[in-house]
C-alpha atoms as a PDB file:
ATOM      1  CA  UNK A   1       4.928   9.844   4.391  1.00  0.00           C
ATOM      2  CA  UNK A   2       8.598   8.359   5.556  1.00  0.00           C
ATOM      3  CA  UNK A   3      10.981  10.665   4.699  1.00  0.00           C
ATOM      4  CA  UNK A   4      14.325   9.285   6.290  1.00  0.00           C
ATOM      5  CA  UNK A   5      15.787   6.683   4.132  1.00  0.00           C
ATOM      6  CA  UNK A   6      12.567   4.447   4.476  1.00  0.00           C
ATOM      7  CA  UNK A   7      11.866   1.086   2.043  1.00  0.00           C
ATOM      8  CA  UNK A   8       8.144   2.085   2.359  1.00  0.00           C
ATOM      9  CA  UNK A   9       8.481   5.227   0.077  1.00  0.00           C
ATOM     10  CA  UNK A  10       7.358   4.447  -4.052  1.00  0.00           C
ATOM     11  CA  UNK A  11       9.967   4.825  -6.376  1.00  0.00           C
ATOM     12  CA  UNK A  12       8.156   8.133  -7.592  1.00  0.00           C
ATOM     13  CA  UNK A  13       8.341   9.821  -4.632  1.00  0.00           C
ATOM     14  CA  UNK A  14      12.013   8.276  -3.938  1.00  0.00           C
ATOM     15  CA  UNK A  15      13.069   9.888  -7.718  1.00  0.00           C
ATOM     16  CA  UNK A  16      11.081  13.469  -6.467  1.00  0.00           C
ATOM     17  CA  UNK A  17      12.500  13.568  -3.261  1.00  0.00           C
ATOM     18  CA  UNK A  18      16.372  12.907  -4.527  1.00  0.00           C
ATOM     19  CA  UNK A  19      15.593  16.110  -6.963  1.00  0.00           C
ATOM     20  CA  UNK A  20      14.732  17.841  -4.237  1.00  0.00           C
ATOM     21  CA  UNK A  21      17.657  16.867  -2.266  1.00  0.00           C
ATOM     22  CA  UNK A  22      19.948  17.828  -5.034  1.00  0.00           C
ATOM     23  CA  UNK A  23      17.876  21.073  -5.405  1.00  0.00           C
ATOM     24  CA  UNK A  24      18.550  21.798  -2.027  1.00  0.00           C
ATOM     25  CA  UNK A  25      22.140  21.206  -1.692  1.00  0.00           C
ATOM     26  CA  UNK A  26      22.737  23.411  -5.485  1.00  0.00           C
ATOM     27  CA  UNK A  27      21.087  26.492  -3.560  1.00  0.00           C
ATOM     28  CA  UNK A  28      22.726  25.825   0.073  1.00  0.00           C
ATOM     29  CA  UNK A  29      26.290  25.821  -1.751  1.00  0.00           C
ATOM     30  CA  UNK A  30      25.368  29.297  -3.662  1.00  0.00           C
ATOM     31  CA  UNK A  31      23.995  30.953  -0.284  1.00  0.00           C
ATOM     32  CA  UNK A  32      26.593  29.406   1.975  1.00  0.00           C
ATOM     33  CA  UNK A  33      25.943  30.978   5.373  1.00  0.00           C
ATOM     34  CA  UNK A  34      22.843  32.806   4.306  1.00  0.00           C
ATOM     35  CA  UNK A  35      21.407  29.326   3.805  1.00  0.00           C
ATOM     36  CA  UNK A  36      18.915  28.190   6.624  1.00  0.00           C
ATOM     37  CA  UNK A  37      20.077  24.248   7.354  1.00  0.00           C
ATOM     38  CA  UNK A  38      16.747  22.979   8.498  1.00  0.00           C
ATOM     39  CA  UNK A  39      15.771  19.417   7.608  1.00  0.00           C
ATOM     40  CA  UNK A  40      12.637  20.516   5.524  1.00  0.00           C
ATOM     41  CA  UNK A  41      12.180  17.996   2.740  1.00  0.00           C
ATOM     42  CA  UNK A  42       9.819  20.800   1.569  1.00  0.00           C
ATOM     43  CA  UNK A  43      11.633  24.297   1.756  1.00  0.00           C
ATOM     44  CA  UNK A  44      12.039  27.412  -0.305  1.00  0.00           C
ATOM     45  CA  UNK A  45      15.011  28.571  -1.879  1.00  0.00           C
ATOM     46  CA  UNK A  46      16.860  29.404   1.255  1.00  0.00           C
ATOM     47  CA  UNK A  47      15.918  26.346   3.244  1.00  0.00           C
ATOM     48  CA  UNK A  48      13.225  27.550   5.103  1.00  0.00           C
ATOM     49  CA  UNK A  49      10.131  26.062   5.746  1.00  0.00           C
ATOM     50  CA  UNK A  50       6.909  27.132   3.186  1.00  0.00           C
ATOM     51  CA  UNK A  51       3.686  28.967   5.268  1.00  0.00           C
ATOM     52  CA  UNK A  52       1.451  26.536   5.037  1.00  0.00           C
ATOM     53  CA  UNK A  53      -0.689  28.819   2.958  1.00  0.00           C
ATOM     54  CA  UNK A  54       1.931  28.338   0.271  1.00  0.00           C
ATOM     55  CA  UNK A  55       1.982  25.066  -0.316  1.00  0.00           C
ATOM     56  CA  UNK A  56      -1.610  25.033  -0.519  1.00  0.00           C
ATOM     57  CA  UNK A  57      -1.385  26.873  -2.903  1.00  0.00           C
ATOM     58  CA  UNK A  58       0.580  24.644  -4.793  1.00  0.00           C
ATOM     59  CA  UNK A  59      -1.103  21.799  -4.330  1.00  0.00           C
ATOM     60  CA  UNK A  60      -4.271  23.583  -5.483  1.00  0.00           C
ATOM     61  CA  UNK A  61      -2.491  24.566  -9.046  1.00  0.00           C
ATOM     62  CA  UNK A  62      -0.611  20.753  -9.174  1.00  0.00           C
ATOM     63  CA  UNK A  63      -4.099  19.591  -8.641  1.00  0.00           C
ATOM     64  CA  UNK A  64      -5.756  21.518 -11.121  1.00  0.00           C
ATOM     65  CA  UNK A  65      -2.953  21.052 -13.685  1.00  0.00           C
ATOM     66  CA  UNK A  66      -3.837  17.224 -13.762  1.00  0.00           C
ATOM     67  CA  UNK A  67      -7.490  17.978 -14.487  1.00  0.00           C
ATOM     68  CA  UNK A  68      -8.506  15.849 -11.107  1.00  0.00           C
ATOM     69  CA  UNK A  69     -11.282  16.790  -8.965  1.00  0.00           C
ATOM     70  CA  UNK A  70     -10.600  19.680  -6.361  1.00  0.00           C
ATOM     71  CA  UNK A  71      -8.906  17.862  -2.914  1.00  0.00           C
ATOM     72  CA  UNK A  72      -7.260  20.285  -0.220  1.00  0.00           C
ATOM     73  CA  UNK A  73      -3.550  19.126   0.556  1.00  0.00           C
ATOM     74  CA  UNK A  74      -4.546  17.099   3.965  1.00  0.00           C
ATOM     75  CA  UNK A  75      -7.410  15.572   1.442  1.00  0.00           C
ATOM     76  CA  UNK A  76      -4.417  14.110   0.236  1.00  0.00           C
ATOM     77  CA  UNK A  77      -2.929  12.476   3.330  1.00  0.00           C
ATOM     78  CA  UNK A  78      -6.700  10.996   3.751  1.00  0.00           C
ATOM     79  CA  UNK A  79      -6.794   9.468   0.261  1.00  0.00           C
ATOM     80  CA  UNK A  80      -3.582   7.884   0.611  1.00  0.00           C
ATOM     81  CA  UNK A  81      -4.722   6.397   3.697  1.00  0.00           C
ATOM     82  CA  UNK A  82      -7.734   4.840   2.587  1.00  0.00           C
ATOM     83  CA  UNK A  83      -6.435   3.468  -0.453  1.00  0.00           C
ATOM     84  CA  UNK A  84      -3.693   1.379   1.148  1.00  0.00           C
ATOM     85  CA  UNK A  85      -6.281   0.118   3.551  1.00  0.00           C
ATOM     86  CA  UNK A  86      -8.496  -0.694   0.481  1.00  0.00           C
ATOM     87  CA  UNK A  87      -5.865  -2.682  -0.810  1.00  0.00           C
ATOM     88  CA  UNK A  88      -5.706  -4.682   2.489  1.00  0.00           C
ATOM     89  CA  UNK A  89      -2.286  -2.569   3.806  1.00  0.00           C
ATOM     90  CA  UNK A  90      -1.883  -3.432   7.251  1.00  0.00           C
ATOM     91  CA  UNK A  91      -3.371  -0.802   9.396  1.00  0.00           C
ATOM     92  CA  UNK A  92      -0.480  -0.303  11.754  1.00  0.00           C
ATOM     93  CA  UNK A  93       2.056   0.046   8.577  1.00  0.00           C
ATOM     94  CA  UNK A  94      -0.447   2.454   7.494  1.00  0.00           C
ATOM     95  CA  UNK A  95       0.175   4.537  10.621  1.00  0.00           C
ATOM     96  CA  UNK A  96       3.958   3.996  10.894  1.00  0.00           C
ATOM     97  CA  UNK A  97       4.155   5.541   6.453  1.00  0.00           C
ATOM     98  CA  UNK A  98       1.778   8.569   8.029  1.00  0.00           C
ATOM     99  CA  UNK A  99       3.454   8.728  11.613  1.00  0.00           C
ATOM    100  CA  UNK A 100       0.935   7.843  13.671  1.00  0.00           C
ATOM    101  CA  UNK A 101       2.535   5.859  16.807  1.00  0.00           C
ATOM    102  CA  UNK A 102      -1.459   4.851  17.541  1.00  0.00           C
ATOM    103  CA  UNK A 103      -2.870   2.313  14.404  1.00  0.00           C
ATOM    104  CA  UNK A 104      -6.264   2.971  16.504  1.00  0.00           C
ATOM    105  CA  UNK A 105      -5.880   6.852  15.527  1.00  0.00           C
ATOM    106  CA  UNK A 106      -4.943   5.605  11.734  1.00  0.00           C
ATOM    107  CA  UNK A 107      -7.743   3.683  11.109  1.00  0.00           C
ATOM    108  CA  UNK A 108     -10.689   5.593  12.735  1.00  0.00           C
ATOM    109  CA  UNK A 109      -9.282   9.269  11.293  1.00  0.00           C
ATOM    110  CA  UNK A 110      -7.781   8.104   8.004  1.00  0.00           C
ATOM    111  CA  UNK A 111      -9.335   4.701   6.727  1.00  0.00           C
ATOM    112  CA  UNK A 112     -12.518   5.564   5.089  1.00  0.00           C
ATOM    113  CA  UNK A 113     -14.506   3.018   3.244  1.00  0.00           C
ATOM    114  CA  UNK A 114     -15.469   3.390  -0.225  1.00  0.00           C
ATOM    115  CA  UNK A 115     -18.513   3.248  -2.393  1.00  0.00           C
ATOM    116  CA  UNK A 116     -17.248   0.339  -3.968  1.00  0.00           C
ATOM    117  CA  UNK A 117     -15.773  -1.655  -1.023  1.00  0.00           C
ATOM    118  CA  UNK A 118     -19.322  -0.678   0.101  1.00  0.00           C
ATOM    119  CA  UNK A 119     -21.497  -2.460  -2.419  1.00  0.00           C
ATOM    120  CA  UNK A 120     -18.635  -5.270  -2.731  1.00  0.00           C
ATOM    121  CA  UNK A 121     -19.612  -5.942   1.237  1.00  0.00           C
ATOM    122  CA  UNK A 122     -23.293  -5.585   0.369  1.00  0.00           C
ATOM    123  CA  UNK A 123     -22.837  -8.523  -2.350  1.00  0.00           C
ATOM    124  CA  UNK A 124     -21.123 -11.086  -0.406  1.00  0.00           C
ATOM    125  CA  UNK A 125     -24.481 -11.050   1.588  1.00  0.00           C
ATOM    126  CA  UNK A 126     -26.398 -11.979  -1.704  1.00  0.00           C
ATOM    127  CA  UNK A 127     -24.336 -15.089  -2.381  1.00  0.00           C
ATOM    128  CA  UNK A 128     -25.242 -18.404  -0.922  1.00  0.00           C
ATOM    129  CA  UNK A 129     -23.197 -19.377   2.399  1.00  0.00           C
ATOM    130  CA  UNK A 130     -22.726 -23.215   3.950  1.00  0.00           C
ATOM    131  CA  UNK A 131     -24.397 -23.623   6.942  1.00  0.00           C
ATOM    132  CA  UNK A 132     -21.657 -23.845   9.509  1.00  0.00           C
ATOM    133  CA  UNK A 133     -24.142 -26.092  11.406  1.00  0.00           C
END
């Protein structure tokens, strides 16, 4: 995900991320110096960063609150991944969104073909070609 003022993130997770940011400064300005200024764009109430064991944890509820099936946070990363390249992303934007500086990394870690794509493959074998002959 870009976080820095990037034109590749959606409008949903623009919206989320400007709550966030106006979250963030409401609690700095009430702790003042007690406030820790890191750059987290996930952080608790006093700007630190969340153990990782947290946000798990949070992720687990969010994912159980939509009534989707059970996907562990970096499941997450994966799935976005793959979907873009389903829908025919270009695999080195694919790494720059997830920070990958290697598209080679991007595509054989985090592009995984689908059933679907699968059996679509599958099919174009069935239909009748031209000879190129």
């Amino acid at each position: 995900m870009i976080t820095r003022k990037s034109p590749g993130n959606p409008d949903r997770l623009v919206k989320v991320l400007r709550a966030a940011k106006k979250r963030q400064a409401a609690e700095r300005l009430a702790l003042g110096e007690h406030y820790s200024c890191g750059e987290y764009v996930v952080s608790n109430e006093i700007g630190e960063p969340y153990n990782p064991a947290v946000l798990s944890r949070y992720w687990a509820n969010a994912v159980k609150a939509a009534g989707v099936r059970h996907i562990k946070l970096h499941g997450g990363r994966h799935t976005a991944a793959t979907l873009m390249h389903l829908d025919g992303v270009p695999v080195a934007v694919i790494a720059a969104w997830i920070g990958h500086s290697d598209p080679t990394l991007t595509l054989r870690v985090y592009a995984h073909s689908q059933d679907d794509a699968l059996k679509a493959a599958g099919r174009s074998l069935d239909r009748p070609h031209r000879s190129s002959v």
